[in-house]
Protein backbone atom coordinates (compact mmCIF):
# COMPACT_ATOMS: atom_id res chain seq x y z
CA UNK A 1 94.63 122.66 125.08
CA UNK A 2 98.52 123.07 125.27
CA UNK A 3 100.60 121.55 123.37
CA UNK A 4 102.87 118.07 125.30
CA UNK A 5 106.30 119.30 126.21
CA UNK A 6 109.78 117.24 127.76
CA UNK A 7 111.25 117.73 130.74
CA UNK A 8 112.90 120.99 129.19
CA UNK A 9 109.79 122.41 128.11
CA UNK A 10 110.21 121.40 124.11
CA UNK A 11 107.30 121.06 122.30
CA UNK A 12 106.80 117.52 121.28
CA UNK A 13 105.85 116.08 117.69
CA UNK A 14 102.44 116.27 117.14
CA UNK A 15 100.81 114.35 114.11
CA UNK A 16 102.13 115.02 111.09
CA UNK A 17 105.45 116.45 112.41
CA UNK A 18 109.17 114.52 113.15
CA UNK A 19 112.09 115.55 114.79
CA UNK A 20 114.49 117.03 112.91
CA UNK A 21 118.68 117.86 113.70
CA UNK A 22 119.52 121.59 114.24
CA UNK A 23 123.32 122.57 114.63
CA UNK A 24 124.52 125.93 115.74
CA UNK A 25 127.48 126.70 113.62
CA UNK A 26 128.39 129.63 117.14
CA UNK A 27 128.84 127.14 120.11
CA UNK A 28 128.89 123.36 118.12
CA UNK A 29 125.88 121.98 119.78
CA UNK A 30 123.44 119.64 118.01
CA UNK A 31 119.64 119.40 119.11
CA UNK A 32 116.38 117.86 117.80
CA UNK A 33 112.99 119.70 116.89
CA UNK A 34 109.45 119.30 115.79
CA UNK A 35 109.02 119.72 111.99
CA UNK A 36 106.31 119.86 109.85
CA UNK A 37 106.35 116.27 108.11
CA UNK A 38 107.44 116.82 104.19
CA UNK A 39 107.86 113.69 102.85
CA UNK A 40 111.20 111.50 102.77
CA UNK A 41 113.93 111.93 105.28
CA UNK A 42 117.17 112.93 103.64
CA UNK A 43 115.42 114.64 100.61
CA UNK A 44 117.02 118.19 100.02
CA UNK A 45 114.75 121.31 101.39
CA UNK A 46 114.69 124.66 102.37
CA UNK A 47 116.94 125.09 105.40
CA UNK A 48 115.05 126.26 108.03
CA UNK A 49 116.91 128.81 110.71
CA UNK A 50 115.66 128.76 114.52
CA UNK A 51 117.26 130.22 117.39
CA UNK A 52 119.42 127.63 119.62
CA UNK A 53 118.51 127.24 122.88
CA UNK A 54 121.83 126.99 124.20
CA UNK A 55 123.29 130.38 123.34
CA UNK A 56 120.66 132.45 121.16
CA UNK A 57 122.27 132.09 117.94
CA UNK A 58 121.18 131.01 114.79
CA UNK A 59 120.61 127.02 114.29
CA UNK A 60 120.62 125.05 110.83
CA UNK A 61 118.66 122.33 109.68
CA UNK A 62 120.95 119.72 109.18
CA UNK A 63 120.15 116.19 107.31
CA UNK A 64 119.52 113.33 109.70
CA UNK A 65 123.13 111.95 107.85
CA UNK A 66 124.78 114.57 109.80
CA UNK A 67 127.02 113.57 112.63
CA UNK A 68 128.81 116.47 114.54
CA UNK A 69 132.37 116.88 115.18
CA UNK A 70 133.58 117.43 119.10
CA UNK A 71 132.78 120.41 120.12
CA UNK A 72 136.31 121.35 120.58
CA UNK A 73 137.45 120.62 116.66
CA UNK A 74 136.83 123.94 115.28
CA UNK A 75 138.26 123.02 112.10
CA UNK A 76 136.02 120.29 111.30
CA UNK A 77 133.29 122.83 112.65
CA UNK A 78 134.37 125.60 109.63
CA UNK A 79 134.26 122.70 107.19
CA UNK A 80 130.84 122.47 108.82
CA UNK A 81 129.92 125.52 108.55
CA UNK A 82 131.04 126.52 105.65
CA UNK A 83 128.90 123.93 103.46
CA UNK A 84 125.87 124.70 105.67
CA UNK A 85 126.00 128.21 105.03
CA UNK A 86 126.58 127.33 101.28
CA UNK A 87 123.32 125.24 101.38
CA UNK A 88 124.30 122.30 101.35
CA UNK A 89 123.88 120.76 105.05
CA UNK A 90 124.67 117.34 104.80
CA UNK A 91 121.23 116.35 102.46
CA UNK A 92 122.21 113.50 100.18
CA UNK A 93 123.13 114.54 96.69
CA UNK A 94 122.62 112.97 93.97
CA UNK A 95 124.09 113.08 89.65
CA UNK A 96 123.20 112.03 86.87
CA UNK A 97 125.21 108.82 85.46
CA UNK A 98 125.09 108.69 81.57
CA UNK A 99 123.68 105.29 80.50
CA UNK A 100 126.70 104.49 78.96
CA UNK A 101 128.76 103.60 82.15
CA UNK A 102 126.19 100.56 81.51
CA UNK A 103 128.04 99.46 78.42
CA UNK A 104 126.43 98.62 75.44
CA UNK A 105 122.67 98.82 74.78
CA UNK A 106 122.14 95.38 74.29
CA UNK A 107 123.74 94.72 77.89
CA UNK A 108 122.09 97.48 79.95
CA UNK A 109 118.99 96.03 82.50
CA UNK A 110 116.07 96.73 80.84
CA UNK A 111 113.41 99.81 81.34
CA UNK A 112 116.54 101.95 82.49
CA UNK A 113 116.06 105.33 80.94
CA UNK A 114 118.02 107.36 83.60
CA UNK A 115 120.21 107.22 86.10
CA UNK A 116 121.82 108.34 89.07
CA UNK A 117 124.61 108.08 91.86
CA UNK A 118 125.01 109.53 95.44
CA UNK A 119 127.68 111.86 95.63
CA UNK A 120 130.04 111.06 98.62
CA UNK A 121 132.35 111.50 101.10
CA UNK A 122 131.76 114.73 102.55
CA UNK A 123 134.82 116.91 102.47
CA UNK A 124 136.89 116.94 105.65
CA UNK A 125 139.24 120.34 105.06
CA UNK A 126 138.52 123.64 103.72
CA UNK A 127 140.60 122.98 100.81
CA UNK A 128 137.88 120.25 100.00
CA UNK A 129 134.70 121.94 101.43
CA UNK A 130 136.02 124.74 98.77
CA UNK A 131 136.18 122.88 95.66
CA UNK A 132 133.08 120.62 96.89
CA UNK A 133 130.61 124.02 97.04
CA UNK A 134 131.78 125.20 93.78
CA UNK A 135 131.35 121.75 92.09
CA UNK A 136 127.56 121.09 93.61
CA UNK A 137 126.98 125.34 93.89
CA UNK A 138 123.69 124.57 91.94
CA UNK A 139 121.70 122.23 94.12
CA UNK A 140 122.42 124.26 97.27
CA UNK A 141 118.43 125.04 98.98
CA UNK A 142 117.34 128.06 100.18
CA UNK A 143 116.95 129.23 103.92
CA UNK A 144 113.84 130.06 105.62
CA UNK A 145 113.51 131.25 109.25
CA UNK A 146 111.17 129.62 111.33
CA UNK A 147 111.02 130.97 114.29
């Protein structure tokens, strides 16, 4: 039996699968596509790489946090692309806090033995994409092609 497509002809989500952003980083557009479910929305993962529909090109995963730019800001677009191509597209990020931004022991809720903060805003200019990829350069995630 085939599988349900849309109106366009895009394969719909199936059980066990969820739509998922893809951005082309070529010509700025932003589309949705079945996924095999992982787990937890927003958790970092390989970065798959499909083909957009739109011009050919190669399309990102991108966290569902994501939210494009206009098409016609190609500078927030490089800052875009940039971190995607860096590994880091959009997932949340998270660092260790040491327990002593708690305070004291005696003070600190108990059963905490770790603990951690979202890192946050996303950089808006080079200049801060830049230092932002070599400051989180470790939990950048892999890419896989999909297609």
């Amino acid at each position: 039996m085939a599988e349900p497509t849309d109106k366009q002809g895009h394969g719909q989500p199936g059980a066990g699968q969820q739509l998922i952003k893809f951005a082309c980083l070529d010509c700025h557009s932003v589309f949705k596509r079945p996924v095999a479910d992982i787990g937890k929305r927003n958790v970092p993962r390989p970065i798959e790489v499909r083909r957009c529909p739109a011009c050919g090109c190669d399309a990102y995963l991108m966290s569902s946090d994501f939210r494009a730019p206009p098409k016609s800001d190609a500078k927030a677009w490089e800052v875009v692309a940039a971190l995607t191509r860096a590994g880091l597209p959009y997932f949340r990020i998270y660092e260790d806090m040491p327990l002593s931004a708690f305070g004291h022991p005696a003070r600190r809720p108990k059963a905490i033995l770790s603990a951690q903060y979202r890192v946050g805003p996303w950089p808006e200019t080079m200049a801060e994409a830049k230092e932002f990829i070599a400051r989180h350069r470790d939990k950048a995630m892999p890419f896989v092609r999909a297609d």
